[in-house]
PDB file of N, CA and C in Angstrom:
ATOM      1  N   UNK A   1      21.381 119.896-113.506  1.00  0.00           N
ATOM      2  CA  UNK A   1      22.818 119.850-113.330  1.00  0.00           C
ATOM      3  C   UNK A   1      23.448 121.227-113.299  1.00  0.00           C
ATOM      4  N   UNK A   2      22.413 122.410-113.750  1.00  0.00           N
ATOM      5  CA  UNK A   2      22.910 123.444-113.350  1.00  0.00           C
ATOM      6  C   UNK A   2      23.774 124.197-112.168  1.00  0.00           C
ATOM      7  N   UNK A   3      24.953 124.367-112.074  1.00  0.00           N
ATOM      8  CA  UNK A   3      25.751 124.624-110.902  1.00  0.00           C
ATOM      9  C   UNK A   3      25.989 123.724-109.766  1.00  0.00           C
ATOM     10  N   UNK A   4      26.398 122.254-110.822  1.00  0.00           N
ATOM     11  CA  UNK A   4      27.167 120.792-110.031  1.00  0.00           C
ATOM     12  C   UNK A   4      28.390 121.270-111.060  1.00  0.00           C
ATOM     13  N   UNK A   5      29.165 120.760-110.107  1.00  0.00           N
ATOM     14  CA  UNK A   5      30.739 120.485-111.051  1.00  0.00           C
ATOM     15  C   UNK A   5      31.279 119.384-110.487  1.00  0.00           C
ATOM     16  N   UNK A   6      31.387 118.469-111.556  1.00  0.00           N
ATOM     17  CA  UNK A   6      32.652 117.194-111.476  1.00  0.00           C
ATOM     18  C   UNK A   6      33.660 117.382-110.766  1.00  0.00           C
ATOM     19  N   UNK A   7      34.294 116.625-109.788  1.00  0.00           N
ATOM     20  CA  UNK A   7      35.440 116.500-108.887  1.00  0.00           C
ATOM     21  C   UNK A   7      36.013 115.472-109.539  1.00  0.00           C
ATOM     22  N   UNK A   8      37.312 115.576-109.039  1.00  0.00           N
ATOM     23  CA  UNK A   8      38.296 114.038-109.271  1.00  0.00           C
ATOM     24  C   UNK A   8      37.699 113.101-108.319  1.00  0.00           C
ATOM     25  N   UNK A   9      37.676 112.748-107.525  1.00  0.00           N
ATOM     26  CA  UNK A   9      37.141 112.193-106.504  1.00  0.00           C
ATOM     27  C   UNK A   9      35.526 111.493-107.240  1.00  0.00           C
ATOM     28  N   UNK A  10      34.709 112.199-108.231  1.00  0.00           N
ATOM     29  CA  UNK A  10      33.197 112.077-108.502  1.00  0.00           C
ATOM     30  C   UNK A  10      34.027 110.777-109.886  1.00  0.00           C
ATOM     31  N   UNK A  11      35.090 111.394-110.293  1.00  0.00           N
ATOM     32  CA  UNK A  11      35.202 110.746-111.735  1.00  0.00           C
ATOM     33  C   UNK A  11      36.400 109.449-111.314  1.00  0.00           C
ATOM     34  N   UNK A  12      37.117 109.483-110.133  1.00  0.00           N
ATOM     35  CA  UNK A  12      37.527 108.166-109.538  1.00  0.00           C
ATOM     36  C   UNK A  12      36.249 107.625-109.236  1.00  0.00           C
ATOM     37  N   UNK A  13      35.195 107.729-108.860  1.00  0.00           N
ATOM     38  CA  UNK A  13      34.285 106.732-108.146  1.00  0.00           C
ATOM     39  C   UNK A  13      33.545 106.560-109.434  1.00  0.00           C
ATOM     40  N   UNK A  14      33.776 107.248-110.806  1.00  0.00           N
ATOM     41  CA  UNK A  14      32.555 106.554-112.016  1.00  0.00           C
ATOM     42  C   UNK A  14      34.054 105.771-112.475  1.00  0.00           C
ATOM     43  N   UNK A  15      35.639 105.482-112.383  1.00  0.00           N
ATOM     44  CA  UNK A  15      35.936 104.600-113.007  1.00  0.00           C
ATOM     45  C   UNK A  15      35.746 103.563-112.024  1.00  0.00           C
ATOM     46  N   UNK A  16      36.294 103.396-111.094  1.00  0.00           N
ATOM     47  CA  UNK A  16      35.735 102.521-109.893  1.00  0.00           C
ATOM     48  C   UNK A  16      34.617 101.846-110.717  1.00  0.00           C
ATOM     49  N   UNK A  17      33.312 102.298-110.813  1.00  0.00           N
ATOM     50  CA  UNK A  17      32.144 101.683-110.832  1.00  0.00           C
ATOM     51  C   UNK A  17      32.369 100.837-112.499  1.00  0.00           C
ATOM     52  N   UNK A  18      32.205 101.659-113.544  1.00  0.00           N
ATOM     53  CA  UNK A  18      32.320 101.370-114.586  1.00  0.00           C
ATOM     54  C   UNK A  18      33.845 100.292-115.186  1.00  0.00           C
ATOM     55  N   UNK A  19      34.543 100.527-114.758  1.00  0.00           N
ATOM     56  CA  UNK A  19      35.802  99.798-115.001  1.00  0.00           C
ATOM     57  C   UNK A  19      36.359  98.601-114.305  1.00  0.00           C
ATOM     58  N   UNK A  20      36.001  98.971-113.087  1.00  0.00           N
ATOM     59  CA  UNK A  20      36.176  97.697-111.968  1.00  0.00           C
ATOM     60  C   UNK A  20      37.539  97.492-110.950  1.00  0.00           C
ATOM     61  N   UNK A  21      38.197  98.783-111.389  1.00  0.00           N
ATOM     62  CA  UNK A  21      39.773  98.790-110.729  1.00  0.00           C
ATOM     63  C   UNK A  21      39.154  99.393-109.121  1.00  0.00           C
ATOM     64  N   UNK A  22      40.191  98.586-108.482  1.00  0.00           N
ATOM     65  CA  UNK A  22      40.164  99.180-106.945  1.00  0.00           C
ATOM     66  C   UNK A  22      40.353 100.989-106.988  1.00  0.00           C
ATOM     67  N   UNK A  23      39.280 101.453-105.728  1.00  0.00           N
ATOM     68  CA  UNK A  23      39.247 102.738-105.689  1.00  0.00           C
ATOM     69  C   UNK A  23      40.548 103.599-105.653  1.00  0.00           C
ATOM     70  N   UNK A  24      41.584 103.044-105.296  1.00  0.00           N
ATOM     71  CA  UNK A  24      43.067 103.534-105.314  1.00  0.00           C
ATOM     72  C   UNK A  24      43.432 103.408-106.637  1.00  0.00           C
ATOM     73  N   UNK A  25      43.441 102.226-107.077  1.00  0.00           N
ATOM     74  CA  UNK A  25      43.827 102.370-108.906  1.00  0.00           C
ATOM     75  C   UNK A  25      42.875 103.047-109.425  1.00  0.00           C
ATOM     76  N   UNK A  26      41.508 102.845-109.379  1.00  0.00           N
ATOM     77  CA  UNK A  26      40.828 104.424-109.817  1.00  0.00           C
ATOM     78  C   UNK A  26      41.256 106.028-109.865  1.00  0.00           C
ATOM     79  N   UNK A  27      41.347 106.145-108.962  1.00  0.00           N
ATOM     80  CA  UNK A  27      42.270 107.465-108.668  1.00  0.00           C
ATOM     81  C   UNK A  27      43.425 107.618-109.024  1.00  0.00           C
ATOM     82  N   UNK A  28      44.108 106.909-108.648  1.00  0.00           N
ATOM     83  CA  UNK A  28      45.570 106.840-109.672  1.00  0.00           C
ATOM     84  C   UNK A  28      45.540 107.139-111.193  1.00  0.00           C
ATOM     85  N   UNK A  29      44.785 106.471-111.583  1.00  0.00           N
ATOM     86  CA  UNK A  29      44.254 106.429-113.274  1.00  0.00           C
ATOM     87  C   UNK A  29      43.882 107.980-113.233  1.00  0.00           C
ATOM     88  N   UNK A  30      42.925 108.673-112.956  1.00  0.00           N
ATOM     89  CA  UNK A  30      42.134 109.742-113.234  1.00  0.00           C
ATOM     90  C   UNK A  30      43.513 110.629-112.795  1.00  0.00           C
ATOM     91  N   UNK A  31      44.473 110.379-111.887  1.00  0.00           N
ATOM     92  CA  UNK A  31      45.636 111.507-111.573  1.00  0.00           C
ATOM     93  C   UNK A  31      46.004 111.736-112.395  1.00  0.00           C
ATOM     94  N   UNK A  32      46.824 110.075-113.125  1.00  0.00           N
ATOM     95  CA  UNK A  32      47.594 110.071-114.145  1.00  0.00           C
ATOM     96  C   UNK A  32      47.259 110.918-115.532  1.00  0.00           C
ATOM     97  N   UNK A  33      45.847 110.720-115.916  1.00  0.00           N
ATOM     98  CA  UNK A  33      45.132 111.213-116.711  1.00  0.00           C
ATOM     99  C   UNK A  33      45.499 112.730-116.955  1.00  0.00           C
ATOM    100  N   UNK A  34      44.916 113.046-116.017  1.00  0.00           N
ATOM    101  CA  UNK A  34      45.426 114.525-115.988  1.00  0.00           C
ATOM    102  C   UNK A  34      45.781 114.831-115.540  1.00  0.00           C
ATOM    103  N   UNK A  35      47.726 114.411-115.211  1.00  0.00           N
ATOM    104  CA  UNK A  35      48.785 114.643-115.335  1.00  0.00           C
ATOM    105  C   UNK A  35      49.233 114.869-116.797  1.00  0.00           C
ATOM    106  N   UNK A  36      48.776 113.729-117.507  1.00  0.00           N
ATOM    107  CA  UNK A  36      49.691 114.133-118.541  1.00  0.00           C
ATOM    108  C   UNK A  36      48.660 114.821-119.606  1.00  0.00           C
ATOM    109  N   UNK A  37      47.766 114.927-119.408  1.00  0.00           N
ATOM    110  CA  UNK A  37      47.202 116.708-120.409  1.00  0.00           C
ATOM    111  C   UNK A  37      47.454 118.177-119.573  1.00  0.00           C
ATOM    112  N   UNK A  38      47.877 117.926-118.381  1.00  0.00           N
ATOM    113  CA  UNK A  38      48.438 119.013-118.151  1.00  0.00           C
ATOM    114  C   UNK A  38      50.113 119.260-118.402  1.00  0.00           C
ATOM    115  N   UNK A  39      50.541 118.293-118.063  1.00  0.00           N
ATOM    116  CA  UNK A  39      52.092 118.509-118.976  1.00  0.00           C
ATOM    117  C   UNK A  39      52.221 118.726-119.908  1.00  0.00           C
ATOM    118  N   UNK A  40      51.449 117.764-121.150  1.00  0.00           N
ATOM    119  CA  UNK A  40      51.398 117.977-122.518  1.00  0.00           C
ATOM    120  C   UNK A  40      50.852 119.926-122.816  1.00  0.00           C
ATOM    121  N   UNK A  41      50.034 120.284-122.290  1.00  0.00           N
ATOM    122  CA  UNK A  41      49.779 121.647-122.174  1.00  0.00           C
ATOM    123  C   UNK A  41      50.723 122.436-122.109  1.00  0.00           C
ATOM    124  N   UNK A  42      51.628 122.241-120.674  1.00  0.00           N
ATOM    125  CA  UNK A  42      52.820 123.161-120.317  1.00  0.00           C
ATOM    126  C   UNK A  42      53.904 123.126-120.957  1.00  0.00           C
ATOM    127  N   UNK A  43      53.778 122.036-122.327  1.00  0.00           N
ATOM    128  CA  UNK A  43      55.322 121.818-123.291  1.00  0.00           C
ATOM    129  C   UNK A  43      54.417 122.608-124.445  1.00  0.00           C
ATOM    130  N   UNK A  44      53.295 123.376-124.249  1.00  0.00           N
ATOM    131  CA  UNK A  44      52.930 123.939-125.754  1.00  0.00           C
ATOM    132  C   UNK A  44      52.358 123.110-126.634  1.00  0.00           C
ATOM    133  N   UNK A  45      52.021 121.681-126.450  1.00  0.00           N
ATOM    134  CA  UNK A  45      51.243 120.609-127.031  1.00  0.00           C
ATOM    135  C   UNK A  45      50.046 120.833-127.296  1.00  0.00           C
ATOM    136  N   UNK A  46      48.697 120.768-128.355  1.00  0.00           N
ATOM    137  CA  UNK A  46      47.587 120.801-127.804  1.00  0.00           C
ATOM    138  C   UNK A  46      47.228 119.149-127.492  1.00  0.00           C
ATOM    139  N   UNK A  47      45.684 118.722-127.111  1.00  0.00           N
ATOM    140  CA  UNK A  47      45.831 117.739-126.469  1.00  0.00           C
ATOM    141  C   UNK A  47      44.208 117.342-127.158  1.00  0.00           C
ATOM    142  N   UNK A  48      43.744 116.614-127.939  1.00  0.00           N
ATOM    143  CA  UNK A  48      42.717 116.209-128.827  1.00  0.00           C
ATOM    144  C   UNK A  48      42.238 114.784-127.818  1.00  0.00           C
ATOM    145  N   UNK A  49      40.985 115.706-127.633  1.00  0.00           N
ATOM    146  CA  UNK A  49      39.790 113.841-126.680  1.00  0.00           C
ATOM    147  C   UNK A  49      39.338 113.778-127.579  1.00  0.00           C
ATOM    148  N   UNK A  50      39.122 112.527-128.406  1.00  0.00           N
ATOM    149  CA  UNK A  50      37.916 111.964-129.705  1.00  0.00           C
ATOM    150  C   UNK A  50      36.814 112.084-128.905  1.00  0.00           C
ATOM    151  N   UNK A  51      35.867 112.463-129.587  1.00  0.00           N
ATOM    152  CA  UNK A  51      34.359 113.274-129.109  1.00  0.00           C
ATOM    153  C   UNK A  51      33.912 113.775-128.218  1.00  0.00           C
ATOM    154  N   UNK A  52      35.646 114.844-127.473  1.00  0.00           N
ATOM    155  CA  UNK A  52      35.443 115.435-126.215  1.00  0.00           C
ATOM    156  C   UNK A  52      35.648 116.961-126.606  1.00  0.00           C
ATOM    157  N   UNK A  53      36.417 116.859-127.675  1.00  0.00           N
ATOM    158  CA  UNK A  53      37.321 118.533-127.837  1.00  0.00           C
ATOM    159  C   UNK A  53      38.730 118.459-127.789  1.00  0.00           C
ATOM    160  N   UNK A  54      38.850 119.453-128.277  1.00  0.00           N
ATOM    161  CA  UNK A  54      40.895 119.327-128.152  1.00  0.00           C
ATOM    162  C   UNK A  54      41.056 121.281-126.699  1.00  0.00           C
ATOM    163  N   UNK A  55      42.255 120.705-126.543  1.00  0.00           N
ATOM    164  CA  UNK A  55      42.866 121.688-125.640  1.00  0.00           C
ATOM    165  C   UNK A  55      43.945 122.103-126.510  1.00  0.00           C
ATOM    166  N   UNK A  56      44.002 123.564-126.289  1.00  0.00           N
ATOM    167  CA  UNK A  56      45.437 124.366-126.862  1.00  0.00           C
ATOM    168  C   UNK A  56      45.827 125.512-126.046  1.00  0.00           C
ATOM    169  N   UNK A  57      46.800 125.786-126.080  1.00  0.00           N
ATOM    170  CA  UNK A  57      47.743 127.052-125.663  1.00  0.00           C
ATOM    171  C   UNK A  57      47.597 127.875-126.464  1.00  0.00           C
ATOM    172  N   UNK A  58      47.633 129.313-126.340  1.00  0.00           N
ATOM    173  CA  UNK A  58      47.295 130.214-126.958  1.00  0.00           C
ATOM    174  C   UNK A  58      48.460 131.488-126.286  1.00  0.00           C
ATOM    175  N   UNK A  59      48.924 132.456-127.757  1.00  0.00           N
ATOM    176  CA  UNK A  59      49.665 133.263-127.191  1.00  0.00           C
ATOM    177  C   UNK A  59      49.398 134.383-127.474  1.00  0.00           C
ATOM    178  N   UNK A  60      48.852 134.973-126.727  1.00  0.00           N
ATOM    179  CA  UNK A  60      48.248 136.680-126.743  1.00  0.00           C
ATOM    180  C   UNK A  60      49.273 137.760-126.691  1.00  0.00           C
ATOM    181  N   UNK A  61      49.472 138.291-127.383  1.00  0.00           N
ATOM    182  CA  UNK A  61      49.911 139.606-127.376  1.00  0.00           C
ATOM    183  C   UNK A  61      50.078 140.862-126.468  1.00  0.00           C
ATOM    184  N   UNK A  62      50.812 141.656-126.458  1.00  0.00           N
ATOM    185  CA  UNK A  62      50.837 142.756-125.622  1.00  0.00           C
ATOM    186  C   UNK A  62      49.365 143.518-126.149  1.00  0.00           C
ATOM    187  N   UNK A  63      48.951 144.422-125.350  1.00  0.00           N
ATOM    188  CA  UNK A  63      47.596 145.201-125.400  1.00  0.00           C
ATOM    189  C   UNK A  63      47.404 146.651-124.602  1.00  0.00           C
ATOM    190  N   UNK A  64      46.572 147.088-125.311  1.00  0.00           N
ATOM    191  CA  UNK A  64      46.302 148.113-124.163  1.00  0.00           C
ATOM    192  C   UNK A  64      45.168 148.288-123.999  1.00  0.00           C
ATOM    193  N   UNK A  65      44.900 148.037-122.474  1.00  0.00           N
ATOM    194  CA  UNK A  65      43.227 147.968-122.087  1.00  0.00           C
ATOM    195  C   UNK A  65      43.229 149.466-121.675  1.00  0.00           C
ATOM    196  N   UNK A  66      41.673 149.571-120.777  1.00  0.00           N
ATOM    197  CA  UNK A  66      41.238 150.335-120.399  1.00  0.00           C
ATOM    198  C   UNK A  66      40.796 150.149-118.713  1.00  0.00           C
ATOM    199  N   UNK A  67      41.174 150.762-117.744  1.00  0.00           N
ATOM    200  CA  UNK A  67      40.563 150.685-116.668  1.00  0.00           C
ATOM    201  C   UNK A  67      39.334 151.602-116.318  1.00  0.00           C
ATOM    202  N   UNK A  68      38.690 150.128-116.397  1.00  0.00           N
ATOM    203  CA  UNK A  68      36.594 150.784-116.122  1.00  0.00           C
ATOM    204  C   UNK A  68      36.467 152.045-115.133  1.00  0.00           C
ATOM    205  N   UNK A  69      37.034 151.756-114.177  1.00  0.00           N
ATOM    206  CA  UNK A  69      36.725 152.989-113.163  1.00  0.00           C
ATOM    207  C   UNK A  69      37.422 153.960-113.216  1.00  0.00           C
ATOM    208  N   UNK A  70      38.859 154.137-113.608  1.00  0.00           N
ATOM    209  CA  UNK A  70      38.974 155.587-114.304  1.00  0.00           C
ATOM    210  C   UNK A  70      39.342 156.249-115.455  1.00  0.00           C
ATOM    211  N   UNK A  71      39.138 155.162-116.146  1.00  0.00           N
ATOM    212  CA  UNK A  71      39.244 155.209-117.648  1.00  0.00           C
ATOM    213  C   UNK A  71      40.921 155.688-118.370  1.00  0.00           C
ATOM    214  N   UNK A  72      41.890 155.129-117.187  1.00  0.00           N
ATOM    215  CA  UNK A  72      42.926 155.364-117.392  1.00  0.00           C
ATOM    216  C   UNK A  72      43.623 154.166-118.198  1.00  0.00           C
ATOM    217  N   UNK A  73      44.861 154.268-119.001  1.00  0.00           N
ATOM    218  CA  UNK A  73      45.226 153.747-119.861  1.00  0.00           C
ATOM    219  C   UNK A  73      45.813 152.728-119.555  1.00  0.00           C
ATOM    220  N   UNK A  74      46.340 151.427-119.539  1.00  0.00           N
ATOM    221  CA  UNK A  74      47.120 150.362-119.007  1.00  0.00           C
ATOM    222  C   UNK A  74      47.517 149.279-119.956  1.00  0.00           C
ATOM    223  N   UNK A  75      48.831 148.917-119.901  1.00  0.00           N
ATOM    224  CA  UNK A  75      49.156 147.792-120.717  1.00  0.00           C
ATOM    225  C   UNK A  75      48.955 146.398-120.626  1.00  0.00           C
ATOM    226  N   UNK A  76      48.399 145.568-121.115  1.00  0.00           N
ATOM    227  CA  UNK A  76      48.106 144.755-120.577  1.00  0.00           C
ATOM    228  C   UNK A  76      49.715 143.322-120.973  1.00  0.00           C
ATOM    229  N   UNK A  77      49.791 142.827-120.745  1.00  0.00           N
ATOM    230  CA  UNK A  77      51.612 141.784-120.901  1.00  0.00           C
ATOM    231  C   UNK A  77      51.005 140.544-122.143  1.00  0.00           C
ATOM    232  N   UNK A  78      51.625 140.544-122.533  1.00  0.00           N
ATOM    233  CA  UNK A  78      51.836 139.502-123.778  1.00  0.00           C
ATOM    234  C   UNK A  78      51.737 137.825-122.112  1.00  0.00           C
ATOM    235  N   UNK A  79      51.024 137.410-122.667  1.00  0.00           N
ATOM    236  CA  UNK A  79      50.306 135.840-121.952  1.00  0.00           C
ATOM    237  C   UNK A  79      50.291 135.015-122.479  1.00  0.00           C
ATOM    238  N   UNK A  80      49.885 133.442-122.101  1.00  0.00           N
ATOM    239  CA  UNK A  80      49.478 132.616-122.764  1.00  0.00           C
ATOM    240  C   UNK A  80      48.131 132.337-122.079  1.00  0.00           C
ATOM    241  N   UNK A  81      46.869 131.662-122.774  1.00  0.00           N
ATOM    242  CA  UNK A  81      46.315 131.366-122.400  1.00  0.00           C
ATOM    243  C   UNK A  81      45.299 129.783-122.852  1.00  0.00           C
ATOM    244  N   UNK A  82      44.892 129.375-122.155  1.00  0.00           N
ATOM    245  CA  UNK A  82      44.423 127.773-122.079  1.00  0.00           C
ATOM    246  C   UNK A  82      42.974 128.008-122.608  1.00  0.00           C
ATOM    247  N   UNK A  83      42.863 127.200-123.891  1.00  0.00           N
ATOM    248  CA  UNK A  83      41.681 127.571-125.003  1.00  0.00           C
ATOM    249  C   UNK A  83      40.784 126.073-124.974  1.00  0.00           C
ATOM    250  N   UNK A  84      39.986 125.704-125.173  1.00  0.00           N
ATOM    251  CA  UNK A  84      39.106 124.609-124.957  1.00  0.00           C
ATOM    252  C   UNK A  84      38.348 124.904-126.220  1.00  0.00           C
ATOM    253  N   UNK A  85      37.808 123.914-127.281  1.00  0.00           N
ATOM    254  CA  UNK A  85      37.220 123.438-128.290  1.00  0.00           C
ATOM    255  C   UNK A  85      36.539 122.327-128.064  1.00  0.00           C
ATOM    256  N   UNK A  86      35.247 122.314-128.278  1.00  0.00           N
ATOM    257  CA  UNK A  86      34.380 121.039-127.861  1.00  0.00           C
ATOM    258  C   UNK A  86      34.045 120.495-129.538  1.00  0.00           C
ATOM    259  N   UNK A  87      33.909 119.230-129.249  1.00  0.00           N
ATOM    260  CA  UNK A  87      34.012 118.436-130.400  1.00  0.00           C
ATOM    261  C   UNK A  87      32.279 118.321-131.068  1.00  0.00           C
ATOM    262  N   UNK A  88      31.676 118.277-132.312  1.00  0.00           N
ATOM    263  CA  UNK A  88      30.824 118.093-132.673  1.00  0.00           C
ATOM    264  C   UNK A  88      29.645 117.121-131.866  1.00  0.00           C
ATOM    265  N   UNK A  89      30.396 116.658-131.528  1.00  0.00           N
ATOM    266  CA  UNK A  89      29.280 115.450-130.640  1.00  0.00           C
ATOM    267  C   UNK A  89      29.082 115.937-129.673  1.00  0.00           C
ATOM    268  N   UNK A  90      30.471 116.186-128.652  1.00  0.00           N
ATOM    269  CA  UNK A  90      29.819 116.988-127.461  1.00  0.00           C
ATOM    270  C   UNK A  90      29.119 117.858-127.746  1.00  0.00           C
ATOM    271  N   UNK A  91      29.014 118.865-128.644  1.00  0.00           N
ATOM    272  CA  UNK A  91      27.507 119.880-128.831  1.00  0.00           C
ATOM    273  C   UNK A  91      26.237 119.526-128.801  1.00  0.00           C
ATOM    274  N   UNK A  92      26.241 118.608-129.830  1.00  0.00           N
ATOM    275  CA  UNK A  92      25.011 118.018-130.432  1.00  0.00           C
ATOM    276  C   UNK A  92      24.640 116.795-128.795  1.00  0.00           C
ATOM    277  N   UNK A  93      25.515 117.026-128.043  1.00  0.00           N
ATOM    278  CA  UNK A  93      24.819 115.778-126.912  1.00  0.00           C
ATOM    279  C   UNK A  93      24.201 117.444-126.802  1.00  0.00           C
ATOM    280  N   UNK A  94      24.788 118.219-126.149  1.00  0.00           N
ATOM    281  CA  UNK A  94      24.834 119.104-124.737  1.00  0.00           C
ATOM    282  C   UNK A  94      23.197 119.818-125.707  1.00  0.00           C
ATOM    283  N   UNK A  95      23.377 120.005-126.989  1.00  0.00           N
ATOM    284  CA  UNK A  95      21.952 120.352-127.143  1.00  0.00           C
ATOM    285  C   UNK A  95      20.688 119.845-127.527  1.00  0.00           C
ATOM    286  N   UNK A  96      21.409 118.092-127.696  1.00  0.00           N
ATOM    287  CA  UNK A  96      20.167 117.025-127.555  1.00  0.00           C
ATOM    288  C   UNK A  96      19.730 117.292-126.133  1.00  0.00           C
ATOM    289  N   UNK A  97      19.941 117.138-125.230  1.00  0.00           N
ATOM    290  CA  UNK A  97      19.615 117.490-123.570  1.00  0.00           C
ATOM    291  C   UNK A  97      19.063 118.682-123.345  1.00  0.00           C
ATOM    292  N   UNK A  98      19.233 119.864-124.121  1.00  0.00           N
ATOM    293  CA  UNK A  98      18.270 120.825-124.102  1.00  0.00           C
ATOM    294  C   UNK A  98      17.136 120.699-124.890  1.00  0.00           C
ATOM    295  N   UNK A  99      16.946 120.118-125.891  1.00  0.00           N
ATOM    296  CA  UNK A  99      15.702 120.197-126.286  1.00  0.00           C
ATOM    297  C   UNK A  99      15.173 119.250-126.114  1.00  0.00           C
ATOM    298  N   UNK A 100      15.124 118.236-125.533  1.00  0.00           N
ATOM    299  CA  UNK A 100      14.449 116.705-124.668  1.00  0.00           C
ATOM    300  C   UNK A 100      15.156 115.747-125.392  1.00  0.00           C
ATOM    301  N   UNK A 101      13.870 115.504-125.894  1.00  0.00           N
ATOM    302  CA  UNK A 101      14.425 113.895-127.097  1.00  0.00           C
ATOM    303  C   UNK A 101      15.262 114.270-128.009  1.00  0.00           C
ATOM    304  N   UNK A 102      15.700 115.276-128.166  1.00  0.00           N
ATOM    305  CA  UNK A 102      16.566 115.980-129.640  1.00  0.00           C
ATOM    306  C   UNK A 102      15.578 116.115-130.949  1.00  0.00           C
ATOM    307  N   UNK A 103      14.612 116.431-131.180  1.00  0.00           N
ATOM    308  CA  UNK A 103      13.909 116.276-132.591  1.00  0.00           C
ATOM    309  C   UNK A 103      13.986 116.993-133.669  1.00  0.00           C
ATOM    310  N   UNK A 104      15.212 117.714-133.172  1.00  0.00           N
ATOM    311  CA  UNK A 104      16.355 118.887-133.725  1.00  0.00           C
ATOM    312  C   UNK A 104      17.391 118.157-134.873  1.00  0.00           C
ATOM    313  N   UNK A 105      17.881 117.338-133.949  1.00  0.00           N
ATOM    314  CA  UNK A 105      19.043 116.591-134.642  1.00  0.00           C
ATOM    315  C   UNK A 105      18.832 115.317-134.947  1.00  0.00           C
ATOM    316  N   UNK A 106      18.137 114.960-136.482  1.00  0.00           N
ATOM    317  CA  UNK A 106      17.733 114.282-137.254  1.00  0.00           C
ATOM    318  C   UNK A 106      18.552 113.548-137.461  1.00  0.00           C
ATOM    319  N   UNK A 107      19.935 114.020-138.161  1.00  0.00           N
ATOM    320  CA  UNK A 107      21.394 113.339-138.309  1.00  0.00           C
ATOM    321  C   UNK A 107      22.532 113.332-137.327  1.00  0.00           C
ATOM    322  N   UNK A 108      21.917 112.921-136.283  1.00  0.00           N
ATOM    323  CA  UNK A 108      22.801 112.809-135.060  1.00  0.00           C
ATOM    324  C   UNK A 108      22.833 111.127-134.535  1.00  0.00           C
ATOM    325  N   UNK A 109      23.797 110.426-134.508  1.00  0.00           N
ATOM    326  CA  UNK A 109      24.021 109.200-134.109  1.00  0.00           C
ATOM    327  C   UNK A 109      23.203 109.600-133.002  1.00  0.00           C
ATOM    328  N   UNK A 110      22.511 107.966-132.520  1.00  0.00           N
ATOM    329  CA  UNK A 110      22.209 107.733-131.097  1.00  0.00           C
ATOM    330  C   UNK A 110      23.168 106.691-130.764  1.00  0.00           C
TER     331      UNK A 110
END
């Protein structure tokens, strides 16, 4: 699965399959979806999936970097930026799948 990435389109056709709604209400659903974790985002909300991770906004500060190529001085602007936290389970899947059967994670629900 190295260098596949999920589309809307890939995750309308797994509710489609799994759920049973027509491919238009599929898609609709997955819009809606994330519509509103991206709104909830843009009001400064964070946004918690049970055993997916939570999403937060983050507000960075003014800075002063460095430019690599001539090592001249530059400010960098006070930002916000979009932070992602993966939830205990999602780890423990993502590194049951690296080590095969998991024989790592003894105390890990199956």
């Amino acid at each position: 699965m190295v260098g596949k990435t999920v589309t809307r389109a890939q995750l309308s056709e797994a509710v489609y399959q799994e759920v049973g709604l027509s491919r238009n209400e599929s898609a609709d659903l997955v819009e809606s979806v994330l519509g509103e974790i991206s709104d909830a985002l843009v009001r400064g909300e964070g946004v918690k999936l049970s055993s997916f991770g939570s999403f937060a906004v983050r507000q960075k500060g003014q800075r002063i970097g460095r430019n690599p190529k001539t090592g001249q001085e530059v400010p960098i602007l006070p930002r916000k930026v979009l932070v992602f936290r993966a939830s205990h389970v999602l780890k423990d899947a993502i590194n049951q799948s690296l080590t095969g059967s998991g024989s790592k994670s003894a105390g890990a629900a199956s």
